[in-house]
Protein backbone atom coordinates (compact mmCIF):
# COMPACT_ATOMS: atom_id res chain seq x y z
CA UNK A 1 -21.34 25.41 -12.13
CA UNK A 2 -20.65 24.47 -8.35
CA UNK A 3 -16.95 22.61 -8.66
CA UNK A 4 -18.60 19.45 -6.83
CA UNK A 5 -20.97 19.29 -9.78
CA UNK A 6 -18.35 19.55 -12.89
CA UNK A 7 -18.11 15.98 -14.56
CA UNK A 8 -16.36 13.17 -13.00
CA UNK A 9 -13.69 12.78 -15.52
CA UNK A 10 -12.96 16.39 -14.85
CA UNK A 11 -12.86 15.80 -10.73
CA UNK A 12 -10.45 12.76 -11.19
CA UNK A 13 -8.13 14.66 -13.00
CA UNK A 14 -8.31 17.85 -10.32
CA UNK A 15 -8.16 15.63 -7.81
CA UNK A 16 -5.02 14.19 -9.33
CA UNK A 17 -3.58 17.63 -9.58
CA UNK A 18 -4.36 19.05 -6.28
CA UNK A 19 -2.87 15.93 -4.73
CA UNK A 20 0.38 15.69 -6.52
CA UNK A 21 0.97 19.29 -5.06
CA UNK A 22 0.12 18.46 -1.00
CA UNK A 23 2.45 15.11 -1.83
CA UNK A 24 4.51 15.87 -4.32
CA UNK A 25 4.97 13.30 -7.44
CA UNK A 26 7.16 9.82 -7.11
CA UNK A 27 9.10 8.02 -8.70
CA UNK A 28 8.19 4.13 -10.03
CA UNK A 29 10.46 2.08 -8.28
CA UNK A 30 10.44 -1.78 -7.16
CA UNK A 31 9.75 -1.71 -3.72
CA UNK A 32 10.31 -5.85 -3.42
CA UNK A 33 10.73 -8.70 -6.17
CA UNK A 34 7.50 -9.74 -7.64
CA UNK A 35 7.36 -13.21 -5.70
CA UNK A 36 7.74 -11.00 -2.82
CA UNK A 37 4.99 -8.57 -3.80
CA UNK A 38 2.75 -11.36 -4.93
CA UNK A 39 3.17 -13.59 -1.42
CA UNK A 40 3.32 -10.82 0.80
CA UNK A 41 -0.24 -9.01 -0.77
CA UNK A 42 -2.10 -12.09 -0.41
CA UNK A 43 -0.98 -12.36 3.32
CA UNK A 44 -1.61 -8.43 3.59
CA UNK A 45 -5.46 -9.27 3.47
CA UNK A 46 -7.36 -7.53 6.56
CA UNK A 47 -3.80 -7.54 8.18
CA UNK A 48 -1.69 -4.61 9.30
CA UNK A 49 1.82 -3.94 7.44
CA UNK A 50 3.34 -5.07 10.33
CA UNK A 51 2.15 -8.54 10.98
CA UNK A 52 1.69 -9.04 7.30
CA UNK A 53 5.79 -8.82 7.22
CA UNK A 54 6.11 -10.55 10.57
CA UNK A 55 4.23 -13.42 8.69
CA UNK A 56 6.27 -13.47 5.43
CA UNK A 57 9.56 -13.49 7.61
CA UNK A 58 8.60 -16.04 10.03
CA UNK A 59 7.49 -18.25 6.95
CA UNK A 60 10.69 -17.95 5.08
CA UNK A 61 12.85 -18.23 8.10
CA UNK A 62 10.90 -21.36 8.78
CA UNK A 63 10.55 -23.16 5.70
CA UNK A 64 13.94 -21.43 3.33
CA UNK A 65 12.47 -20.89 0.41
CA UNK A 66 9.61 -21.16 -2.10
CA UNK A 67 10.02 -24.97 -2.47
CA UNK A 68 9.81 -25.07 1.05
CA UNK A 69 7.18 -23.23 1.82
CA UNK A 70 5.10 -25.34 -1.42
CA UNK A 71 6.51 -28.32 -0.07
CA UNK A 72 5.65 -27.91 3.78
CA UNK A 73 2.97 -29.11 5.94
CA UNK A 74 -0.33 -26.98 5.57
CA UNK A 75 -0.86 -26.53 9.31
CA UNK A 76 2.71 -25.62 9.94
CA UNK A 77 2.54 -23.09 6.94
CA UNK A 78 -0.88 -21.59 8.41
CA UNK A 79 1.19 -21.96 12.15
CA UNK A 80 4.15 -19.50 10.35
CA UNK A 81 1.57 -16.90 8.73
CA UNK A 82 -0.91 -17.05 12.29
CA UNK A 83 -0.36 -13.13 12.59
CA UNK A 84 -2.14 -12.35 9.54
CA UNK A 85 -6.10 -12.94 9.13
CA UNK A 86 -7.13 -16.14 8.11
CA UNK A 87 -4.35 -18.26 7.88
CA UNK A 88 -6.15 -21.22 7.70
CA UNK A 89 -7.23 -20.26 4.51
CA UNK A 90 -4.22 -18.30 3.48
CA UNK A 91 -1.84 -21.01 3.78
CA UNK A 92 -3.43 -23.62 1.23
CA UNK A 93 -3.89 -20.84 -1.31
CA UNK A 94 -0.58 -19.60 -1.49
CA UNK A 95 0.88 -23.36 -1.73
CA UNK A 96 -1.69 -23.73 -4.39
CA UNK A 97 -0.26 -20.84 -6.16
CA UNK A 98 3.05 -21.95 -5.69
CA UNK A 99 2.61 -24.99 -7.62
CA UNK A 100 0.67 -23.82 -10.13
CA UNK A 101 3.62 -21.62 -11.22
CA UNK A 102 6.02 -24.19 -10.68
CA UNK A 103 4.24 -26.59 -12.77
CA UNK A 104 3.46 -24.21 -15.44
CA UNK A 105 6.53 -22.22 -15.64
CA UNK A 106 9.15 -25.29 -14.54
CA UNK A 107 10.34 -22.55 -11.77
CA UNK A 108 8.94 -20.51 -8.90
CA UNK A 109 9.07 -17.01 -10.77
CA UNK A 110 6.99 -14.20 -12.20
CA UNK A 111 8.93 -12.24 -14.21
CA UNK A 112 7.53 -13.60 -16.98
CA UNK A 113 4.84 -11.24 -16.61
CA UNK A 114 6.98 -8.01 -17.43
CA UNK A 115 6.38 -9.31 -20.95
CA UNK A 116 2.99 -9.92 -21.05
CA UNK A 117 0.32 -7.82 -22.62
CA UNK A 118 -1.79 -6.13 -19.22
CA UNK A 119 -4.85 -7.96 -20.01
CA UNK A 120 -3.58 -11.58 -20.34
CA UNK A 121 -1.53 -10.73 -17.21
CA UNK A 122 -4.12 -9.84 -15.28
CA UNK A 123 -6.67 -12.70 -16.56
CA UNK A 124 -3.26 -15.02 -15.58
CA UNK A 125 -3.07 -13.55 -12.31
CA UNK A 126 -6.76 -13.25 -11.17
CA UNK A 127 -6.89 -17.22 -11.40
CA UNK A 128 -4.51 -18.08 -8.58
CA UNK A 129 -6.45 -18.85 -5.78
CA UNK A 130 -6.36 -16.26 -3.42
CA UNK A 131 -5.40 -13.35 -5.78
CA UNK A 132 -7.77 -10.70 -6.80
CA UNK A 133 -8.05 -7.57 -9.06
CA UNK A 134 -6.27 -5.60 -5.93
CA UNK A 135 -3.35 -8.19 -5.55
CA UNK A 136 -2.94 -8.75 -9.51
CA UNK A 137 -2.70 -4.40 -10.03
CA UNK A 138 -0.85 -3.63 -7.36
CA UNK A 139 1.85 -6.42 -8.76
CA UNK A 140 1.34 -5.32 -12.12
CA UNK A 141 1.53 -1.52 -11.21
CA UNK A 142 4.31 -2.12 -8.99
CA UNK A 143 6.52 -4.14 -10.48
CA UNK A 144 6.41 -4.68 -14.05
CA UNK A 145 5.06 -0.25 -14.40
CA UNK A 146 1.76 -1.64 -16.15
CA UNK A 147 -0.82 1.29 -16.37
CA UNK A 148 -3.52 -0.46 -14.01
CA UNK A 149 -5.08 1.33 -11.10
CA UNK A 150 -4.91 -0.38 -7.38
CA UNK A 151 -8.22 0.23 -5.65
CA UNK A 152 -7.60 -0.23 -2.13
CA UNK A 153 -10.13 0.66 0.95
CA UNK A 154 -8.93 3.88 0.95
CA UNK A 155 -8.93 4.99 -2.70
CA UNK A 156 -12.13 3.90 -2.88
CA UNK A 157 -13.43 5.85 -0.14
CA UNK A 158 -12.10 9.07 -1.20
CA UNK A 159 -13.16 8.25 -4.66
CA UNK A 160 -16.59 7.93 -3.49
CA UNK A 161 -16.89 10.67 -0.84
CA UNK A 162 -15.64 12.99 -3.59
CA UNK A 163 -17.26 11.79 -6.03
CA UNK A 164 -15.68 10.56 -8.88
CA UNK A 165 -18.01 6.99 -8.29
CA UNK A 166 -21.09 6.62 -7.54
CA UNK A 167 -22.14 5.08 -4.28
CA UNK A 168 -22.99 2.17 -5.22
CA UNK A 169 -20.11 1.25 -7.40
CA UNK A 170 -18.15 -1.99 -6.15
CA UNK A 171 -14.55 -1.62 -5.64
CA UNK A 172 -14.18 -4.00 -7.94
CA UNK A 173 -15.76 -1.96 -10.67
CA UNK A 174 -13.99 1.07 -9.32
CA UNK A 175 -10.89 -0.25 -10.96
CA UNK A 176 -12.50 0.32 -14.31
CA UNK A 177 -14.12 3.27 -13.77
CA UNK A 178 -11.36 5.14 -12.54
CA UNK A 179 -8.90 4.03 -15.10
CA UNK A 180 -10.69 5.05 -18.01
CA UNK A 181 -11.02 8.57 -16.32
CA UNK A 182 -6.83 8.98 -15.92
CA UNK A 183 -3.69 9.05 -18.02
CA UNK A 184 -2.60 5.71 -18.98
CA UNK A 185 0.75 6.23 -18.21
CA UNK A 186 2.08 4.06 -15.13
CA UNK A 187 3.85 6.66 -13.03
CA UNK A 188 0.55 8.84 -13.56
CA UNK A 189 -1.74 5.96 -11.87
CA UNK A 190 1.35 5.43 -9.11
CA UNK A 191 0.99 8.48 -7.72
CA UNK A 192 -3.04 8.57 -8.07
CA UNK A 193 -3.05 5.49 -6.27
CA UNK A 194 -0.34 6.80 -3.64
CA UNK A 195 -1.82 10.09 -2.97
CA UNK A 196 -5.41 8.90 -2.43
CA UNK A 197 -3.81 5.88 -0.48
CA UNK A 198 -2.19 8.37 2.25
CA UNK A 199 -4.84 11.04 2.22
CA UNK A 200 -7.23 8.37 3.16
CA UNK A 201 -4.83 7.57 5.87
CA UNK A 202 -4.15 10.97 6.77
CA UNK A 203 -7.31 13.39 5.91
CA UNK A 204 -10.37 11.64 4.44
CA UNK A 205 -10.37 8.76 7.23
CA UNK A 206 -13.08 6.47 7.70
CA UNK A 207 -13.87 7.90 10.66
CA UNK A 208 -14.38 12.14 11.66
CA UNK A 209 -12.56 12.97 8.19
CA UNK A 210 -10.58 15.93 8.38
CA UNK A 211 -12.70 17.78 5.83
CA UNK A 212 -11.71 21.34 6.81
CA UNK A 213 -8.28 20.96 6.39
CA UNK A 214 -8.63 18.97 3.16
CA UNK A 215 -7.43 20.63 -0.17
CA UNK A 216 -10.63 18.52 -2.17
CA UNK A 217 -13.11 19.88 -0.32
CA UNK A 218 -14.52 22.29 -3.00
CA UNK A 219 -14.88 19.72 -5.45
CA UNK A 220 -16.01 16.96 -2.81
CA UNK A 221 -19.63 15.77 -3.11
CA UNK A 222 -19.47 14.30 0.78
CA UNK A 223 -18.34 17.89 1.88
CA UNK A 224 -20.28 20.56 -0.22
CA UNK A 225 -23.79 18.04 0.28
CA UNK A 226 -23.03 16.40 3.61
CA UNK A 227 -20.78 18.08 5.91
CA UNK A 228 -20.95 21.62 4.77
CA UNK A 229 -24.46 21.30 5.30
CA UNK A 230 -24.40 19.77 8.77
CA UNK A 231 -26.44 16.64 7.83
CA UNK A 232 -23.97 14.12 8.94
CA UNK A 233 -24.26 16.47 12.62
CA UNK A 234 -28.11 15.88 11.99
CA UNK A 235 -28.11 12.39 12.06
């Protein structure tokens, strides 16, 4: 059997594999409290890691703190976070959120969460406004080493140009599907998500992917029925 054509399961693991040895594994370590993770991803939406930080600074140098920023007026909270997309809509939702832990937790805090079984924290965190499945695994994954799965834009384009979804899976879905297929072991997942975060970045861009130079491309559905075959040159 052609490697592109072995079972999914089996692809997600090679592809694991393959990648921890062009990146080498990592370790799971905080990279920023969890209010900061949580505030900081829902800014990060269509928004550069840049601005997305220039907006988190500029609102806590404004405002002081959490109560402030919950506290402060919406247009000068959307005025503070104007670098990211959005912020008109931004800015109510992460007030919102802010008050809905305050009010159920009597403090402006997460780490409850560490403590939580993975399901009932991610059904807690999907119901803020603003946060999704991406926002409430990379928090979970992140901080508190739950074995979720991130999907961002470009896991799930290497997932899908290699195959290990189908093309018309959602991203949302993806999360799923690709988590049943790995080890459920935190630092495992990390490093998937990691590795097929940077070689989207680096190799399997969005645009003229660098699929002669990529280590997946003997198991890769987009290169062995696409590329190799000049059809993407055809069109």
């Amino acid at each position: 059997m052609d490697a592109h054509k072995l079972p999914q399961e089996d692809k997600a693991l090679m592809t694991h594999e393959l990648l921890n040895e062009i990146y080498k594994r990592l370790t799971l370590n905080s990279r920023r409290d969890p209010m900061h993770e949580l505030i900081s991803t829902m800014l990060s939406h269509r928004t550069n890691h840049a601005d997305e930080e220039k907006a988190y600074n500029t609102m806590l140098d404004r405002f002081g703190d959490w109560e402030g920023v919950m506290n402060a007026d919406v247009d000068e909270l959307a005025d503070a976070v104007q670098t990211t997309r959005y912020p008109l809509q931004k800015a109510p939702q992460i007030q919102q959120t802010l008050r809905i832990i305050k009010e159920e937790r009597g403090e402006i805090s997460i780490g409850f969460l560490k403590e939580m079984p993975v399901q009932e924290a991610m059904d807690w965190l999907t119901k803020l406004p603003g946060v999704g499945l991406k926002t409430a695994t990379l928090l979970l994954l992140f901080n508190f080493k739950k074995p979720v799965l991130p999907v961002d834009t470009h896991v799930f384009r290497v997932s899908q140009r290699v195959g290990l979804i189908g093309a018309k899976v959602t991203a949302n879905k993806a999360h799923d599907l690709l988590l049943r297929m790995l080890p459920p072991d935190a630092i495992e997942l990390f490093n998937f998500h990691k590795h097929l975060f940077w070689h989207g970045q680096r190799v399997c861009t969005f645009y003229s992917p660098k699929c002669g130079e990529c280590v997946l491309n003997s198991i890769c559905n987009y290169y062995q029925d696409v590329r190799e075959k000049g059809i993407d040159q055809a069109a």
